[in-house]
Protein backbone atom coordinates (compact mmCIF):
# COMPACT_ATOMS: atom_id res chain seq x y z
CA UNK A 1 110.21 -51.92 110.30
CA UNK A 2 107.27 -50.86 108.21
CA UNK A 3 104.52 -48.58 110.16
CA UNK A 4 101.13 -50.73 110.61
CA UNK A 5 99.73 -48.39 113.05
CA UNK A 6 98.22 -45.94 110.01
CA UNK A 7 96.08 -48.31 107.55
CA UNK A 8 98.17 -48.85 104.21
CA UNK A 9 96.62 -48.66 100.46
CA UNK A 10 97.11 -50.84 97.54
CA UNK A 11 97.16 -48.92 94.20
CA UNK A 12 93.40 -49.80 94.11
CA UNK A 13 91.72 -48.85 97.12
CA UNK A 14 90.37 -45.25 95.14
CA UNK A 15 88.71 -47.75 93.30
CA UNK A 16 87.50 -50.33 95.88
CA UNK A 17 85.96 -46.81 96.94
CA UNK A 18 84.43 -46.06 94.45
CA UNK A 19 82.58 -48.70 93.56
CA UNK A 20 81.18 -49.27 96.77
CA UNK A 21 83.34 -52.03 98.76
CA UNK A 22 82.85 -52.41 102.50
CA UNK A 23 86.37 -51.83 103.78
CA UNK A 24 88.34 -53.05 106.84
CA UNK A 25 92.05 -53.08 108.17
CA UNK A 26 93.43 -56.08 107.39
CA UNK A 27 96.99 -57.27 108.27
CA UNK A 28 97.66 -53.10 108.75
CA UNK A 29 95.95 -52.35 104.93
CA UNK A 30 92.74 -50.65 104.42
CA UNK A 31 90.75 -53.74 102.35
CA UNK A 32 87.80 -54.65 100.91
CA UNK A 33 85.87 -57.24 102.63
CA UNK A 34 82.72 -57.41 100.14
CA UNK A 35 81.22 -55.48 97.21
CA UNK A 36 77.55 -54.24 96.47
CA UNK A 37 74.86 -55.80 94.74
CA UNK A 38 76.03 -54.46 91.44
CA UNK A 39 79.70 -52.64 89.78
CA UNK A 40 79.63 -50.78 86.75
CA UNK A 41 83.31 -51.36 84.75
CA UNK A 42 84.88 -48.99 82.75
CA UNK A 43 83.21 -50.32 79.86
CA UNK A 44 79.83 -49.72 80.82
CA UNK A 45 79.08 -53.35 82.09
CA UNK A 46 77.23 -53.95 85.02
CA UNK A 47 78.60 -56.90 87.27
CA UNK A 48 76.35 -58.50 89.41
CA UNK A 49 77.84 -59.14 93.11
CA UNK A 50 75.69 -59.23 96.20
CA UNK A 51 78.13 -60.02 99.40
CA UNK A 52 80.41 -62.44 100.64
CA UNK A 53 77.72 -65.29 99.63
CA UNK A 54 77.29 -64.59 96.33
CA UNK A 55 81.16 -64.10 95.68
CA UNK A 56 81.98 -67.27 97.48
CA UNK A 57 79.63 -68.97 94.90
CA UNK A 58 81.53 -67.29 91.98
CA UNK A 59 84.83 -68.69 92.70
CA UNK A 60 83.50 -72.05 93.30
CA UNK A 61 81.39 -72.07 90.19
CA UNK A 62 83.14 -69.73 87.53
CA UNK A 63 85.43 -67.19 88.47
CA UNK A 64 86.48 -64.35 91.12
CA UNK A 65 88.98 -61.54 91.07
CA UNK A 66 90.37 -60.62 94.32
CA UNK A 67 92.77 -57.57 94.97
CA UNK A 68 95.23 -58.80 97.29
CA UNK A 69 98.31 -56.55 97.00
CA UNK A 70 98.50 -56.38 100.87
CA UNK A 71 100.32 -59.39 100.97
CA UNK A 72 104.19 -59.06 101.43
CA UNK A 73 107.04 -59.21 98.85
CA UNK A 74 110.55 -60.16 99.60
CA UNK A 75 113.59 -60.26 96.97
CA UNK A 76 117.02 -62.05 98.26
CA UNK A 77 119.52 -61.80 94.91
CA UNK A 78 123.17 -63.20 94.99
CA UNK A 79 125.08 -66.60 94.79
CA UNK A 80 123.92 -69.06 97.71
CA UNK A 81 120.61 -66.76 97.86
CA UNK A 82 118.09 -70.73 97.64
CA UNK A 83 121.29 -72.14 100.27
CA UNK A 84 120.71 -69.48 102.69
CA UNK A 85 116.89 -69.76 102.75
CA UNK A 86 116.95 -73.42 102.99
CA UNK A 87 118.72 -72.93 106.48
CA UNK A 88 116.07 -71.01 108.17
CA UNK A 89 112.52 -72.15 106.23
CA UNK A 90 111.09 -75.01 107.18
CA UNK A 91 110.46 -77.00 104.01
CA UNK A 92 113.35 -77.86 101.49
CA UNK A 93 113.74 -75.63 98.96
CA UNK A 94 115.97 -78.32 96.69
CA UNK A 95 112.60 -80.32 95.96
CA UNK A 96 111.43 -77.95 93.55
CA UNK A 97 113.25 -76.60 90.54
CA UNK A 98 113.54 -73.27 89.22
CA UNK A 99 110.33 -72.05 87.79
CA UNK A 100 108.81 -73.65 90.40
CA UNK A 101 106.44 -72.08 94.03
CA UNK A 102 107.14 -74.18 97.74
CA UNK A 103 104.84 -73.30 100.75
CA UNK A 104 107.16 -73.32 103.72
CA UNK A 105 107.10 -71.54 107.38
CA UNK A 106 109.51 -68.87 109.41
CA UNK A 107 109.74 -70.57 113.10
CA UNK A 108 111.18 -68.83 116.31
CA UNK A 109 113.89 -70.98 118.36
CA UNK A 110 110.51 -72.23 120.38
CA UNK A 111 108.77 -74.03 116.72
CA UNK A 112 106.39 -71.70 116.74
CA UNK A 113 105.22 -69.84 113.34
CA UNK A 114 106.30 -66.26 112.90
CA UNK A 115 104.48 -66.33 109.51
CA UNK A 116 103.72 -69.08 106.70
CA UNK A 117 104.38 -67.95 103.01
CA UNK A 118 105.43 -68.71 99.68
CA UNK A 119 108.64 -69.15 98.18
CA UNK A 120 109.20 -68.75 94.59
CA UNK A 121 112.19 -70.21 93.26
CA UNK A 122 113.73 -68.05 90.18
CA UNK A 123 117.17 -69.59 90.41
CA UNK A 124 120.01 -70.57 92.95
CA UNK A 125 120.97 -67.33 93.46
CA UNK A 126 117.47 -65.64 93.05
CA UNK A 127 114.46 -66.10 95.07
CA UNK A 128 111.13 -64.25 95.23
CA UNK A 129 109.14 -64.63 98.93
CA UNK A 130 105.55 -63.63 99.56
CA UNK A 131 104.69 -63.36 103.31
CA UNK A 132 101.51 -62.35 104.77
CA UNK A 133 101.16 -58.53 104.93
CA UNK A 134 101.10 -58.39 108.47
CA UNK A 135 104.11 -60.34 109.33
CA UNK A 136 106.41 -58.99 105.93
CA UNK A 137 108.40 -56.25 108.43
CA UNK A 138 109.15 -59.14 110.53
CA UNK A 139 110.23 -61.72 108.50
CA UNK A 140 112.44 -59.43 106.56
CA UNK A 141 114.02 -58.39 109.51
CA UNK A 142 115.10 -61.91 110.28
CA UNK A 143 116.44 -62.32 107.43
CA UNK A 144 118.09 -59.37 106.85
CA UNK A 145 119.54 -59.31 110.75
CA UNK A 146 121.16 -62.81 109.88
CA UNK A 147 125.08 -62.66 110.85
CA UNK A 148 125.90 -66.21 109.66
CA UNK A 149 128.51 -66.51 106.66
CA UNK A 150 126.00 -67.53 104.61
CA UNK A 151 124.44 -64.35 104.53
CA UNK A 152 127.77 -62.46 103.59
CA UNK A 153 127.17 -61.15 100.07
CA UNK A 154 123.37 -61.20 99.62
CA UNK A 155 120.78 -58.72 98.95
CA UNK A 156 117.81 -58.47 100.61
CA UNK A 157 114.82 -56.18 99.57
CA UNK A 158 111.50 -55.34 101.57
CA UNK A 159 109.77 -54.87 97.90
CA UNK A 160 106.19 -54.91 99.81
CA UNK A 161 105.11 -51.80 97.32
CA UNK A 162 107.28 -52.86 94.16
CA UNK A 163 104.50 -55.23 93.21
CA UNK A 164 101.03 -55.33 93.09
CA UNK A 165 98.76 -58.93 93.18
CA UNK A 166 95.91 -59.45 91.83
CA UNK A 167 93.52 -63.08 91.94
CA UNK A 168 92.10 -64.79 89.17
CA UNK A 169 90.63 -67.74 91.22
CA UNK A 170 87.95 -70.39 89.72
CA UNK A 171 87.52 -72.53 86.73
CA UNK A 172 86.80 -69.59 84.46
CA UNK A 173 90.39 -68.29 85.47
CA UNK A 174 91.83 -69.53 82.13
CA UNK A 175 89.33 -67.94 80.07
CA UNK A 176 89.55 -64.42 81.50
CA UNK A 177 93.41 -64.57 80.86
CA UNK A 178 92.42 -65.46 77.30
CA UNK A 179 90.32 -62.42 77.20
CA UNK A 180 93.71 -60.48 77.43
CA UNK A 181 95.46 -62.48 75.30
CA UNK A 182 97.60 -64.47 77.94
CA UNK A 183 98.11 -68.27 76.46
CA UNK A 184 99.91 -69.91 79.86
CA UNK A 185 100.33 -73.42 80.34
CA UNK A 186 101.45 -73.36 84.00
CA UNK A 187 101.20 -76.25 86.04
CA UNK A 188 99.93 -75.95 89.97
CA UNK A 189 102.53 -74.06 91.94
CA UNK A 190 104.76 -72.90 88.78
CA UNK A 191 104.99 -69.52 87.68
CA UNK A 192 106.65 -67.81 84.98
CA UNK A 193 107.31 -63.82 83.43
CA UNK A 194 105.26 -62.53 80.53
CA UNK A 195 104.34 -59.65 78.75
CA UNK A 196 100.89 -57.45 78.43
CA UNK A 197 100.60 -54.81 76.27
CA UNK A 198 100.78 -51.44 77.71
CA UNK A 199 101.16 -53.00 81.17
CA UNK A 200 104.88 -54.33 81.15
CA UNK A 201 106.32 -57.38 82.47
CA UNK A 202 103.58 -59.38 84.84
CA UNK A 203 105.03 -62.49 86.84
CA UNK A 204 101.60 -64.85 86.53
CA UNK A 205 101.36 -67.42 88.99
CA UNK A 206 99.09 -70.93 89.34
CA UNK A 207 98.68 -70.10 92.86
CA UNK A 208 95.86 -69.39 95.55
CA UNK A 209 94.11 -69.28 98.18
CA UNK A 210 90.70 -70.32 97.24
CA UNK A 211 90.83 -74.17 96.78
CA UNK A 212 90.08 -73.83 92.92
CA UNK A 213 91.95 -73.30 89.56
CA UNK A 214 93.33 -70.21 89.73
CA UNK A 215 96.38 -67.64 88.63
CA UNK A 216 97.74 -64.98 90.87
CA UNK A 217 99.30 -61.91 88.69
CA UNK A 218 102.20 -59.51 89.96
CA UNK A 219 102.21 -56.44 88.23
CA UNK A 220 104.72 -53.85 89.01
CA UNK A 221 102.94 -51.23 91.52
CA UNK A 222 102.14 -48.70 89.79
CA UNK A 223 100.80 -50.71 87.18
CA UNK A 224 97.90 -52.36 88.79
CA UNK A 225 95.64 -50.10 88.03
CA UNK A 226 95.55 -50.55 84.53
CA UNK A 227 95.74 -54.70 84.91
CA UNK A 228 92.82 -54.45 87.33
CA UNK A 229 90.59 -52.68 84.95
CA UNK A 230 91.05 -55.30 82.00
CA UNK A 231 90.30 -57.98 84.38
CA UNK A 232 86.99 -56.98 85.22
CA UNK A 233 86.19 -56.44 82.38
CA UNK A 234 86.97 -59.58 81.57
CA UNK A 235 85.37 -60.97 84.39
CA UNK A 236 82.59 -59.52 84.23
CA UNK A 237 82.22 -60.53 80.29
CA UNK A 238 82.23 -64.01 81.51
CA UNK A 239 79.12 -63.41 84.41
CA UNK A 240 82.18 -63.28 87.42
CA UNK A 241 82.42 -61.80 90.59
CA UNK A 242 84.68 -58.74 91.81
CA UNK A 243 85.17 -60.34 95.63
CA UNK A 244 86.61 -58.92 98.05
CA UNK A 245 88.53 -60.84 101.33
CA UNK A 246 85.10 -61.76 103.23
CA UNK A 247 84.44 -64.55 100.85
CA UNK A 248 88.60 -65.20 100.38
CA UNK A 249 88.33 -66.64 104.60
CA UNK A 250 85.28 -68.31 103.41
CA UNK A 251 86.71 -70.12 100.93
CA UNK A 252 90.01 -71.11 102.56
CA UNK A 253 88.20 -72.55 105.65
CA UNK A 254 86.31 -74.80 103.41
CA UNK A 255 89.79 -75.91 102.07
CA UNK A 256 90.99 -76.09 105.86
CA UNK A 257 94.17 -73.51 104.89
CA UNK A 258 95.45 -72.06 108.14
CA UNK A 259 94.95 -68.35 108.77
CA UNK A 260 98.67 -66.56 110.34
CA UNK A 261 97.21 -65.48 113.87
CA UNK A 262 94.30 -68.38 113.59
CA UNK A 263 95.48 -71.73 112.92
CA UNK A 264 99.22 -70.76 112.91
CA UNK A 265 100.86 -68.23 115.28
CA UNK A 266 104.54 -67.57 117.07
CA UNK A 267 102.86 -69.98 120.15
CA UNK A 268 101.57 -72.48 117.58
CA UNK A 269 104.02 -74.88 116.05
CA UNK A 270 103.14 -76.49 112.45
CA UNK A 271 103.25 -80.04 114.03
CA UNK A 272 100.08 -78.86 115.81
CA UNK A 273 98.79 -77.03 113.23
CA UNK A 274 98.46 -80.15 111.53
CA UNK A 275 101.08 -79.03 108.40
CA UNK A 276 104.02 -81.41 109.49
CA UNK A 277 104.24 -82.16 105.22
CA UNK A 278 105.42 -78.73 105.26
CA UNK A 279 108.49 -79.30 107.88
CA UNK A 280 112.11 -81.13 106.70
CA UNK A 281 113.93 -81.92 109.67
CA UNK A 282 116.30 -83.99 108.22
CA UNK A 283 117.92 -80.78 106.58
CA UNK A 284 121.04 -79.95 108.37
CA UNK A 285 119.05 -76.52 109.76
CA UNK A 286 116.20 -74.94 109.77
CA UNK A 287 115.17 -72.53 112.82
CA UNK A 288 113.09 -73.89 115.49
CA UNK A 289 114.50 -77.25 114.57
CA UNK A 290 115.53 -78.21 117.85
CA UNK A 291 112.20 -77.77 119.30
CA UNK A 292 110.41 -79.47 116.57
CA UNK A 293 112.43 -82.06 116.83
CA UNK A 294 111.45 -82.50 120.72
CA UNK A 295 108.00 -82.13 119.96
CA UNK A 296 107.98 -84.62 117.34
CA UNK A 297 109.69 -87.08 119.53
CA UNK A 298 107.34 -86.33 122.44
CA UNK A 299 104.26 -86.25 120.38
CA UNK A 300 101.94 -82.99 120.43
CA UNK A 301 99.23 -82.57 122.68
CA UNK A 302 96.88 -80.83 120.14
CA UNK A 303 96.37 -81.40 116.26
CA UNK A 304 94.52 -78.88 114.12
CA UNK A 305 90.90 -80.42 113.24
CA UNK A 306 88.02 -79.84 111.01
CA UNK A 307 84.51 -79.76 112.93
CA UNK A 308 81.30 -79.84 110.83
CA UNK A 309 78.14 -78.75 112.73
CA UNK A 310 75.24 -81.40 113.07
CA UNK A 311 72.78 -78.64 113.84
CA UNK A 312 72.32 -74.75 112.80
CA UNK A 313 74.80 -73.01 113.92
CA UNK A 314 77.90 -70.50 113.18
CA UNK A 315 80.62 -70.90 115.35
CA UNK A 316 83.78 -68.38 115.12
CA UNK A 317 87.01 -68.11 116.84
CA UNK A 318 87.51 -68.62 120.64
CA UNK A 319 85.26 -71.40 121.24
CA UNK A 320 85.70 -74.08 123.88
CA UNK A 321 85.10 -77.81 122.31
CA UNK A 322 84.25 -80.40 124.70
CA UNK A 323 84.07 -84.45 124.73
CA UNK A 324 81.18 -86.40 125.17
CA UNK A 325 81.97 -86.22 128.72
CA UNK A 326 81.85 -82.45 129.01
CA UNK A 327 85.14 -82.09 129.58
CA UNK A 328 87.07 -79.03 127.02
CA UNK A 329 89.10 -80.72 124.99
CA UNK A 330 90.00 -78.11 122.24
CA UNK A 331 89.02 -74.45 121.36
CA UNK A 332 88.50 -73.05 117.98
CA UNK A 333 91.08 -70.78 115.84
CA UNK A 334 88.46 -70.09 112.95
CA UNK A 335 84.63 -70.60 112.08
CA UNK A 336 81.87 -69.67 109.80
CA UNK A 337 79.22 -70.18 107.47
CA UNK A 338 79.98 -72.78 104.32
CA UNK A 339 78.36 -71.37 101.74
CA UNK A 340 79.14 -75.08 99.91
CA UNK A 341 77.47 -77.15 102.48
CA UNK A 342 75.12 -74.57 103.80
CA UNK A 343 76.36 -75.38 107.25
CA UNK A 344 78.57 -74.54 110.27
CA UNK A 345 82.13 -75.54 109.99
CA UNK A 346 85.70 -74.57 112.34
CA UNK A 347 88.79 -75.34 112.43
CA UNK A 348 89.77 -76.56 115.91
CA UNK A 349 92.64 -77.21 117.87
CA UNK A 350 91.91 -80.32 119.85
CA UNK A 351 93.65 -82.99 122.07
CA UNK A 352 94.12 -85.82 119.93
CA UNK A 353 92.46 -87.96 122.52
CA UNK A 354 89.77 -87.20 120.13
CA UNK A 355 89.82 -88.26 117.06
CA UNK A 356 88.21 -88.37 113.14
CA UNK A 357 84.48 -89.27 113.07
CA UNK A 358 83.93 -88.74 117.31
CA UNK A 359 81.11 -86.08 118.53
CA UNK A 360 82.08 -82.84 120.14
CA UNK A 361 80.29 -80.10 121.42
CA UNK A 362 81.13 -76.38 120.64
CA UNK A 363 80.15 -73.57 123.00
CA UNK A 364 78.35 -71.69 120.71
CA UNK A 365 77.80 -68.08 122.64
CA UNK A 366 76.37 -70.44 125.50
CA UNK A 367 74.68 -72.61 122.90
CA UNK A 368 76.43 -76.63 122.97
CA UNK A 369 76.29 -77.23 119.33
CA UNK A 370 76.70 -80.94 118.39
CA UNK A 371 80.14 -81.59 116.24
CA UNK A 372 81.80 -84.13 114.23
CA UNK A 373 85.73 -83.62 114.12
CA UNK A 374 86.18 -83.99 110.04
CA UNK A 375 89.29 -84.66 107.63
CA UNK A 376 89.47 -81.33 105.94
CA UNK A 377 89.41 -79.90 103.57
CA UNK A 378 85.68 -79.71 103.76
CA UNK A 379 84.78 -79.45 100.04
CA UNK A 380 86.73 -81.06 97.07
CA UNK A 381 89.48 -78.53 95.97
CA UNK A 382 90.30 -78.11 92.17
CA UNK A 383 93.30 -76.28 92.12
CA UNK A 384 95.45 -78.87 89.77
């Protein structure tokens, strides 16, 4: 098991530092949650930033670059390596080929989610996970304390600190690869190896977290460093934002992406959590399948929901919705500002007595806040 009581460090966080970032724990790593008003590259640029606003806006209109190295990183090598995955993750890894990225979840025996992540399929017998940093210790040790036969011969590696990853998300993403001379044509949730000069083998990725076109890039560790600094320069030569993970929640509650410990947790199953697409029961096993089999039979008693506020207000976590009757009928598992909408928004979960288009109330800090449960995501994403 990895220590999380001592903050970790990505490669970068000397220069997250540096430049001024406000920094946090997050999922056990020392982060940056948002930048100052201004960054000075190793060029001699200055890039304008300003806070978890004006990032937000960057990504949505041209192009962020977010260091997020905390996440996990999980190798399993050897033959049956995709066959012994597919028994335990929820989603099936034999609809995508090789070349190819799957969302999927970890469950306990009860359906609820020990972590969501994504699976990157290299080949049969060679398979590349990214869990949330957090919850990589744990998910490794499942795997790794599996005794079934499938298991006999396979090696699995904790590589949480053999690989760095670094965000290019919004519709500039393209043109600051360019800027380094990367020429991908990647389709959404593909990835593929290439080359950069004097920075080695990068796996690049058309993956995110944002909601908009993107590229995540996986540098070897001690690497990054040198990766980082060409991309902002190259984001900044295009008028983009360095952002840090403030505006990252921002932007994935607009998209209505569950948060590991928000929307998704090991009491939370994904039938609740409203990401059933993401669950293949009819594979001969998965964990938790028993129980998400009963629950799917029984029906759940609450669904995941977007709420959009009808009147000024931020709600956050922890809130208690209530029917028009006064009567709690949900609570919420994450809230904030859109900086899109330039309103309140949550994500709720809510008895599904209540349904799309019906008006809720959120206990805003004592303050009832009129609600309308919403479809997310909230804002069109772009990510194809």
């Amino acid at each position: 098991m990895e220590n999380l009581g001592v903050a970790r460090e990505t490669p970068l966080l000397s220069w997250h530092t540096q430049h001024g970032a406000k920094l946090a724990d997050f999922g056990g790593w020392q982060m940056p949650i948002e930048y100052p008003e201004s960054i000075s590259t190793k060029l001699g640029k200055s890039i304008a930033t300003g806070g978890v606003l004006a990032e937000h806006n960057a990504v949505r209109t041209n192009v962020g670059l977010f260091d997020v190295s905390h996440l996990g990183k999980i190798e399993v090598r050897g033959e049956g390596s995709l066959d012994f995955l597919n028994s335990i993750f929820t989603n099936d890894l034999n609809r995508i080929s090789d070349g190819q990225a799957q969302y999927s979840l970890l469950c306990n025996q009860s359906g609820g989610v020990i972590d969501d992540l994504i699976v990157y399929r290299h080949s049969a017998d060679h398979v590349f996970i990214i869990p949330n940093a957090a919850n990589c210790a744990t998910v490794f040790d499942v795997l790794d304390s599996d005794t079934s036969l499938s298991r006999n011969g396979l090696t699995i590696t904790n590589a949480h600190t053999n690989f760095a990853v670094l965000a290019v998300q919004g519709p500039q993403s393209d043109a600051v690869l360019r800027q380094l001379g990367i020429n991908v044509d990647l389709e959404y949730m593909h990835f593929t190896h290439i080359v950069i000069n004097q920075i080695g083998e990068v796996i690049i990725c058309r993956t995110g977290y944002s909601g908009e076109f993107g590229f995540e890039l996986l540098p070897a560790w001690e690497n990054a460093g040198a990766l980082w600094e060409l991309l902002v320069d190259a984001v900044g030569s295009l008028g983009g934002q360095i952002c840090g993970l403030g505006s990252r929640d921002t932007l994935r509650t607009e998209m209505g992406y569950p948060l590991h410990g928000h929307e998704l947790s090991p009491e939370i199953t994904p039938l609740e959590a409203s990401i059933g697409w993401a669950v293949v029961l009819s594979k001969p096993a998965v964990h938790g399948k028993e129980a998400l089999v009963t629950q799917k039979t029984a029906g759940v008693t609450r669904l995941s929901r977007g709420l959009r506020c009808l009147e000024r207000a931020i709600p956050r976590a922890g809130m208690s919705v209530l029917n028009s009757h006064g009567e709690v009928v949900g609570v919420t598992t994450s809230g904030t500002f859109s900086p899109t909408l330039k309103e309140g928004i949550a994500l709720a979960l809510i008895s599904p007595t209540v349904g799309y288009g019906d008006h809720v109330t959120i206990d805003v800090r004592g303050r009832l806040c009129q609600a309308e449960i919403v479809k997310v995501p909230f804002v069109e994403p772009h990510v194809r």
